[in-house]
Protein backbone atom coordinates (compact mmCIF):
# COMPACT_ATOMS: atom_id res chain seq x y z
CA UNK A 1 -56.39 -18.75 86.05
CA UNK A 2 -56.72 -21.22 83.10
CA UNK A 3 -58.43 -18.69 80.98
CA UNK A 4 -55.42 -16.44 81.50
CA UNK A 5 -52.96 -19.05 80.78
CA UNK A 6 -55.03 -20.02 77.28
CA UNK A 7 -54.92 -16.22 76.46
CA UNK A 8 -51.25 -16.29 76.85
CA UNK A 9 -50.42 -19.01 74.49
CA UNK A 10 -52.75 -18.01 71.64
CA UNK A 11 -51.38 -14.05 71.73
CA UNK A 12 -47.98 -16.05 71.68
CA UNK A 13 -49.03 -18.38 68.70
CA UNK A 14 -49.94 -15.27 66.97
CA UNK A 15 -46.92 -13.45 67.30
CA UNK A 16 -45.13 -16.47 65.89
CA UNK A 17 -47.15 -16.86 62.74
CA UNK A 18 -47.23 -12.89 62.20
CA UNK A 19 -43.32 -13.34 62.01
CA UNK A 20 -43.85 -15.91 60.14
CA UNK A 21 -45.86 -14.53 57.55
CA UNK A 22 -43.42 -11.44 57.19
CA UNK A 23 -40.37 -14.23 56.83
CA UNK A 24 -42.18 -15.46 53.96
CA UNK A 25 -43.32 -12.23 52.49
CA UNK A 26 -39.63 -11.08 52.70
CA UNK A 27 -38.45 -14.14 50.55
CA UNK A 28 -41.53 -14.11 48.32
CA UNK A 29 -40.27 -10.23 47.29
CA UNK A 30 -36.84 -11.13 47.17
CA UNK A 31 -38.04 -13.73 44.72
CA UNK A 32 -40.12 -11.61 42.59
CA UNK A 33 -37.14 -9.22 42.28
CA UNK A 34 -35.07 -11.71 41.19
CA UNK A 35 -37.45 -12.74 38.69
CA UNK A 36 -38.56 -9.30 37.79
CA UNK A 37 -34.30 -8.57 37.54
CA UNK A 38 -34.37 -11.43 35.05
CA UNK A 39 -37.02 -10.84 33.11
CA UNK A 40 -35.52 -7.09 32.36
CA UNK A 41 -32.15 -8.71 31.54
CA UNK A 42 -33.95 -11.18 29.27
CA UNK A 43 -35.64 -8.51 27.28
CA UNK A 44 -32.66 -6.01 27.06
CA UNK A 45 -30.66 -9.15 25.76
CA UNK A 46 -33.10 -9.53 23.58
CA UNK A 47 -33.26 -6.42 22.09
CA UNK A 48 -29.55 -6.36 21.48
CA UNK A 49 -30.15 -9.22 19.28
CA UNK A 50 -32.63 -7.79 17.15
CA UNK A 51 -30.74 -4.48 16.89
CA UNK A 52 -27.96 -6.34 15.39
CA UNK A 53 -30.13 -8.52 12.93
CA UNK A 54 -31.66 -4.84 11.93
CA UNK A 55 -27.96 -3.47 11.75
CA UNK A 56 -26.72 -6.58 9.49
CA UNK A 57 -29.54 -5.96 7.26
CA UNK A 58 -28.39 -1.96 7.22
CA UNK A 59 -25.30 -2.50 6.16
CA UNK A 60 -26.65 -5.50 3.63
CA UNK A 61 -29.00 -2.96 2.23
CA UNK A 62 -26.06 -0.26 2.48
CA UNK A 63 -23.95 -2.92 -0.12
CA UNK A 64 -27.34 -3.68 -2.37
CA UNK A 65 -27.95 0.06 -2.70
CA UNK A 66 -24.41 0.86 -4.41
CA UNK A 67 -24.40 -2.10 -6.61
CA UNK A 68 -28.02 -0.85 -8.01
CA UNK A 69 -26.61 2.91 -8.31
CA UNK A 70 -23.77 1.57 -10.53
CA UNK A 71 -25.59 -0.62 -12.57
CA UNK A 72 -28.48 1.81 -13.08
CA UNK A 73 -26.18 4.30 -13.68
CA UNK A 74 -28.03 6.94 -11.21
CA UNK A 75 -23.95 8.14 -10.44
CA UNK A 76 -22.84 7.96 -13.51
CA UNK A 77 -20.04 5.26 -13.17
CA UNK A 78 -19.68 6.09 -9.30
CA UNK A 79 -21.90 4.97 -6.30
CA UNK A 80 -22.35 7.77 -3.42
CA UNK A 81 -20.46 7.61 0.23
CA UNK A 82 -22.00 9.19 3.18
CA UNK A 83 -25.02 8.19 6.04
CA UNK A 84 -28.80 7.42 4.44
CA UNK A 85 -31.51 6.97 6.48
CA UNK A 86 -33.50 3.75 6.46
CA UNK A 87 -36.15 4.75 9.45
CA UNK A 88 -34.84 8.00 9.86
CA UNK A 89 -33.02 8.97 12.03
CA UNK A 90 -32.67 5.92 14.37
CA UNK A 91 -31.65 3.23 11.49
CA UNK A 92 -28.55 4.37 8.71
CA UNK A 93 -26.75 2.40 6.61
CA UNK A 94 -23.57 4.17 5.91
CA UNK A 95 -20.89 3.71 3.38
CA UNK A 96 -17.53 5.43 4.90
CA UNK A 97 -16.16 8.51 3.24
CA UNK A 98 -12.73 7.21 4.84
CA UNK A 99 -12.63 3.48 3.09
CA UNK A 100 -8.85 2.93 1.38
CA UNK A 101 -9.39 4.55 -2.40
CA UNK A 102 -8.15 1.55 -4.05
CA UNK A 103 -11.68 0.03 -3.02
CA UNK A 104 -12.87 2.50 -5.81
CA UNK A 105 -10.16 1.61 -8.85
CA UNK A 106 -12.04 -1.08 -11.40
CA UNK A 107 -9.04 -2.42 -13.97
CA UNK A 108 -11.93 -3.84 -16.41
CA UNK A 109 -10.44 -6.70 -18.56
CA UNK A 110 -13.62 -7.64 -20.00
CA UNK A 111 -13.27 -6.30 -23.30
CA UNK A 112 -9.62 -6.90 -23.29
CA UNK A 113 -7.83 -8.75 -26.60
CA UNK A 114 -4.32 -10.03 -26.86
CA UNK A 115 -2.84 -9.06 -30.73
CA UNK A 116 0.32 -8.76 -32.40
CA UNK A 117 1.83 -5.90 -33.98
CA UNK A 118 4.83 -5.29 -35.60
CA UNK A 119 6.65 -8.24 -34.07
CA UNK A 120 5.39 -7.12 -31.04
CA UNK A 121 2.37 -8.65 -28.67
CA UNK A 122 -0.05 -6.05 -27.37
CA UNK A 123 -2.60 -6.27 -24.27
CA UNK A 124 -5.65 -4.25 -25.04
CA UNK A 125 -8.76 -2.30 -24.71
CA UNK A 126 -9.19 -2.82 -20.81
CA UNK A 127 -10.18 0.26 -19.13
CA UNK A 128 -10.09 1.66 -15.76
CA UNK A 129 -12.09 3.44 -13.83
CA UNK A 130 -13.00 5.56 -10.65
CA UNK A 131 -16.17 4.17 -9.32
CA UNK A 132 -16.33 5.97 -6.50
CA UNK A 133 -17.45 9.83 -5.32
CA UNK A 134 -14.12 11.04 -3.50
CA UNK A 135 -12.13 13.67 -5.12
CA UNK A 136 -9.28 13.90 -5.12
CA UNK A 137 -9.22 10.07 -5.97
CA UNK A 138 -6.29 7.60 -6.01
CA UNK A 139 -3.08 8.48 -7.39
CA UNK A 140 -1.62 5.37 -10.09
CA UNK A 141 2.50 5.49 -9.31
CA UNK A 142 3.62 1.93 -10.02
CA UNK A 143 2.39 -0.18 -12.29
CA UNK A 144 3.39 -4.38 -12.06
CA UNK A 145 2.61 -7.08 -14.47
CA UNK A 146 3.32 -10.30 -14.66
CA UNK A 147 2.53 -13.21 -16.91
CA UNK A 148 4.27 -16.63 -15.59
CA UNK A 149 1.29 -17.67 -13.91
CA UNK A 150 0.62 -19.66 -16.95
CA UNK A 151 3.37 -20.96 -18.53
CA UNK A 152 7.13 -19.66 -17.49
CA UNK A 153 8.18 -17.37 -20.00
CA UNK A 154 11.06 -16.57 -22.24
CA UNK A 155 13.81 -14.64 -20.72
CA UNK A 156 13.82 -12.30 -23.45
CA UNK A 157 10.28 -11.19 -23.04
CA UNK A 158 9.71 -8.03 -21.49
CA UNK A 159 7.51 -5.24 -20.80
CA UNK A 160 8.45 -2.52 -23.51
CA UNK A 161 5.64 0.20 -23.32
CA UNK A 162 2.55 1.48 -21.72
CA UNK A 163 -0.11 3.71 -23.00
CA UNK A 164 -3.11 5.17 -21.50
CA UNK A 165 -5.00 8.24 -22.90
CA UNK A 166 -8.55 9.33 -21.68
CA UNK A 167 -10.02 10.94 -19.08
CA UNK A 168 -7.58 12.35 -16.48
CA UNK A 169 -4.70 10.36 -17.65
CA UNK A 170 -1.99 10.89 -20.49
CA UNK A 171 0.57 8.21 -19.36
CA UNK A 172 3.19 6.86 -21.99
CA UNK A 173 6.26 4.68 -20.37
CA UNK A 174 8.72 3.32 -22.28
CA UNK A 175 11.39 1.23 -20.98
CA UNK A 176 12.51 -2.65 -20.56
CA UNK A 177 11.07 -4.48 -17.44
CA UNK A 178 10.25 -8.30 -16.95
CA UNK A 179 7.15 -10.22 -15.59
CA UNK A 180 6.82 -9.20 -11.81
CA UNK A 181 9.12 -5.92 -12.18
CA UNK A 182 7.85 -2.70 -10.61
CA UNK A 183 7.05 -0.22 -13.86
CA UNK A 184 7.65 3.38 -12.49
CA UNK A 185 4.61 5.20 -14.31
CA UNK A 186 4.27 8.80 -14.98
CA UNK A 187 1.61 9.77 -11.48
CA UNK A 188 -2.05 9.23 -12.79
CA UNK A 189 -4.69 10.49 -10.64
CA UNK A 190 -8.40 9.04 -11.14
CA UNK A 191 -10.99 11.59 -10.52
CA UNK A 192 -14.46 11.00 -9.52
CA UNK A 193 -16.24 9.03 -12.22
CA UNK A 194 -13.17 9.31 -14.15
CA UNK A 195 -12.35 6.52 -16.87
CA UNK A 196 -9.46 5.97 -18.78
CA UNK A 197 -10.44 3.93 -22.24
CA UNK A 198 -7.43 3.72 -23.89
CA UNK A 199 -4.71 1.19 -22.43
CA UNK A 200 -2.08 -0.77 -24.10
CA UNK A 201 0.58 -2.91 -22.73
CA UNK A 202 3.73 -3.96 -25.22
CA UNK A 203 5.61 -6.38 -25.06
CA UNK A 204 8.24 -7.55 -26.71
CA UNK A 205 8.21 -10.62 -30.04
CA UNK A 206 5.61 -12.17 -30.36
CA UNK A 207 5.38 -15.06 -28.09
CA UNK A 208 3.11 -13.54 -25.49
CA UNK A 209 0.15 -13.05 -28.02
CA UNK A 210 0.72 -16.38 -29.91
CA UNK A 211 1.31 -18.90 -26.35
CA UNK A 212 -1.69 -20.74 -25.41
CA UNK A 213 -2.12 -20.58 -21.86
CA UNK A 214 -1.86 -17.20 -21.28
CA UNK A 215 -2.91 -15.51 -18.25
CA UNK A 216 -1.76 -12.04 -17.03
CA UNK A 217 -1.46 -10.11 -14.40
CA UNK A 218 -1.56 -6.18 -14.16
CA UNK A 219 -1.36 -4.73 -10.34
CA UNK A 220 -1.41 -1.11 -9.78
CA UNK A 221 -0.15 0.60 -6.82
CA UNK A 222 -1.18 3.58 -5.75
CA UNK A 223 -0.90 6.46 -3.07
CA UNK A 224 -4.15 7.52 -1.22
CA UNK A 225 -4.79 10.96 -0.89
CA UNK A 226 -3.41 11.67 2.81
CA UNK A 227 -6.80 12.85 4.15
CA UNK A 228 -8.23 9.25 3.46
CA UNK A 229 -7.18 5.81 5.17
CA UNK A 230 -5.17 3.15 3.26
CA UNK A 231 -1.83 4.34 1.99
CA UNK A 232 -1.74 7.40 3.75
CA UNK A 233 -0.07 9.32 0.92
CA UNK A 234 2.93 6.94 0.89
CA UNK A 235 3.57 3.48 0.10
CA UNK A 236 4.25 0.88 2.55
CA UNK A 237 7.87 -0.13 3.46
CA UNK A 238 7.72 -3.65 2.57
CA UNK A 239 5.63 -6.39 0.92
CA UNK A 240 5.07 -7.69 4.53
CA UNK A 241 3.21 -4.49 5.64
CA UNK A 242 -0.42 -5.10 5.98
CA UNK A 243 -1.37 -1.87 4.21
CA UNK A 244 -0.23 -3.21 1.21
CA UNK A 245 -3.70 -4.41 0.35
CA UNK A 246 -5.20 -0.75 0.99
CA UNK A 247 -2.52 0.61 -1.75
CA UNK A 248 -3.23 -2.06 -4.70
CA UNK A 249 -5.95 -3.15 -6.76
CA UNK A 250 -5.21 -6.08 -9.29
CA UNK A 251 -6.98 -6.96 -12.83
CA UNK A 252 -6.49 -10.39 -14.66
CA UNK A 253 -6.80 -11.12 -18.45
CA UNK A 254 -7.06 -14.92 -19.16
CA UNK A 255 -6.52 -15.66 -22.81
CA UNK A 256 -9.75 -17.43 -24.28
CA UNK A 257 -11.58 -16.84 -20.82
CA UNK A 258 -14.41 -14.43 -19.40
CA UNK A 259 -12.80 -11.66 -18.23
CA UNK A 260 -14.17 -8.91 -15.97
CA UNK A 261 -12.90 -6.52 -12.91
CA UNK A 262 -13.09 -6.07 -9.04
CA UNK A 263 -14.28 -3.50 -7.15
CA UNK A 264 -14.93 -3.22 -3.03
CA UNK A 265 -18.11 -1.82 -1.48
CA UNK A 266 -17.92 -1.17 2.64
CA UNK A 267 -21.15 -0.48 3.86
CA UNK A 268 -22.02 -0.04 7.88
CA UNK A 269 -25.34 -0.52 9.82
CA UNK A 270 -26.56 1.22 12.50
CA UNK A 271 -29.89 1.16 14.77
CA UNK A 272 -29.37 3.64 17.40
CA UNK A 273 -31.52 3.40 20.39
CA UNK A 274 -30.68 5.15 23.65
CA UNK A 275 -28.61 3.98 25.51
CA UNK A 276 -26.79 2.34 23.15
CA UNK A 277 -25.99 2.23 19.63
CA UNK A 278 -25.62 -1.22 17.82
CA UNK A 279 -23.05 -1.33 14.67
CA UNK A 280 -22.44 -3.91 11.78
CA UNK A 281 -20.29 -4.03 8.92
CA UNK A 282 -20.03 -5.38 5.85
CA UNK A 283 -17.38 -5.91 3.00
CA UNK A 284 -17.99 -6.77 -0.73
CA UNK A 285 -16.17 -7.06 -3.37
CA UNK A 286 -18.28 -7.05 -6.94
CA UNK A 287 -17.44 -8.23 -10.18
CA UNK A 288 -18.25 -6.19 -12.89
CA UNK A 289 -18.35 -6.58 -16.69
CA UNK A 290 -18.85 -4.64 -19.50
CA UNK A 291 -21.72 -5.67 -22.16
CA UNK A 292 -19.60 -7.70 -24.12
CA UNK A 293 -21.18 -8.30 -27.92
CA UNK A 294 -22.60 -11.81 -27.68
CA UNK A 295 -22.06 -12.42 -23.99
CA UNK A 296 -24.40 -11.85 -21.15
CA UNK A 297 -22.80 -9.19 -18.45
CA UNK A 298 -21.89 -11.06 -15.49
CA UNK A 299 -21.96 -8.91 -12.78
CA UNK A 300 -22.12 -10.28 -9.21
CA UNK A 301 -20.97 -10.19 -5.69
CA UNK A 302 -18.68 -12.59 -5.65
CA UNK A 303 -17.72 -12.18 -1.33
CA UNK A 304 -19.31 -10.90 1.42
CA UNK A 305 -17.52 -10.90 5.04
CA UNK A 306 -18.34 -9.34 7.77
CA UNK A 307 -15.82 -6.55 9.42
């Protein structure tokens, strides 16, 4: 009778610590997946990050790659637009056929002198150019300058002509508007790689040539081709309107001072790794100079911000 009694307890001890043992098996896999859950979450986190330090450096390389086309020349005076292939195919840097034209108008005012003629003062010798690949390119329909930035001018000084020849563009206005008044220019459309090298503003006496500071401003507008973002083929309704960036580019000759032009480069990075693809972007804008005798080309990017 004791044995049997003995028996019973230790088959009921057993039973106890087998349930026991599954209890903690149970928690000891519910750990592990927890862990394991982690750890996958840890590495796919991860991996994002490094796909978007490989994506900034895309679109860095995407910015890098037009500035050495256009100072190497390999376009001519334009850079390319379109997807290239870093570690094909999985890692492009792209540069956007749809960025606003105006990123591609350069008003170059590094070779640009201040003269008199005639009883007249004359802005000249700045050119501009097309930098970019997109044709049809930007159409020029209002021209603005201004030249109070300096010192506020006489009320009889005006705008009295503007001449440019070259390239796609035979523009001559004639007329009477003052600093800051919208010039209504003949339509000028810039063609790929297009340049026009001979530019003249007049104004009138002599005042503007002879005053010392001097600093003006030229700003053209201009109306996108409709296919392409930015203007949209029409000019925005007010000066409010946040396209108004997209539809302008602006040039600045300082009288005595270095001189040079603006152009933007918008370059995009991509790594794309199933499931998932992981984007940066990148906008410059780079100032450019031409070889001025006795003066070392500055060119440089002179911002970089991330879009």
């Amino acid at each position: 009778m004791m044995y049997a009694r003995n028996q019973r307890v230790v088959r009921g001890q057993s039973g106890w610590t087998l349930v026991a043992l599954i209890v903690l098996l149970a928690v000891a896999l519910i750990a592990l997946a927890g862990v394991g859950s982690g750890v996958a979450e840890g590495m796919r986190a991860g991996l994002v990050r490094v796909n978007e330090t490989k994506a900034a450096y895309l679109a860095s390389a995407g910015i890098l790659d037009a500035v050495r086309s256009y100072q190497t020349g390999d376009g001519g005076l334009a850079y390319a637009l379109g997807e290239f292939p870093v570690v094909a195919p999985s890692e492009v840097f792209i540069r956007p056929l749809a960025s606003p034209q105006r990123d591609f108008v350069l008003v170059d005012m590094s070779r640009a002198r201040l003269d008199q003629v005639a009883g007249s003062s004359r802005l000249r010798d700045w050119t501009l150019r097309n930098v970019g690949p997109a044709s049809p390119g930007p159409t020029l329909t209002t021209m603005v300058v201004d030249w109070t930035q300096a010192v506020p001018p006489d009320p009889s000084e005006r705008v009295q002509a503007v001449l440019m020849l070259g390239g796609p563009c035979t523009l001559v206005w004639e007329g009477s508007q003052g600093p800051g008044e919208e010039i209504d220019i003949p339509d000028c459309q810039l063609s790929s790689n297009a340049m026009v090298g001979i530019t003249q503003i007049w104004f009138t006496g002599t005042a503007v040539a002879s005053r010392n500071p001097m600093v003006i401003t030229v700003k053209f507008i201009m109306a996108d081709a409709p296919t392409l973002n930015g203007c949209a083929g029409a000019r925005p309704a007010s000066e409010a309107d946040p396209l108004l960036e997209n539809c302008q580019r602006t040039a600045q000759f300082v009288k005595n001072g270095l001189n040079a032009g603006l152009f933007t480069i918008r370059s995009i990075g991509e790594v794309r790794e199933s499931p998932f693809t992981t984007r940066r972007g990148v906008r410059a804008e780079f100032r450019a100079t031409s070889n001025v005798p006795g003066v070392m080309p500055r060119n440089q990017i002179i911002s970089w911000i991330d879009e």
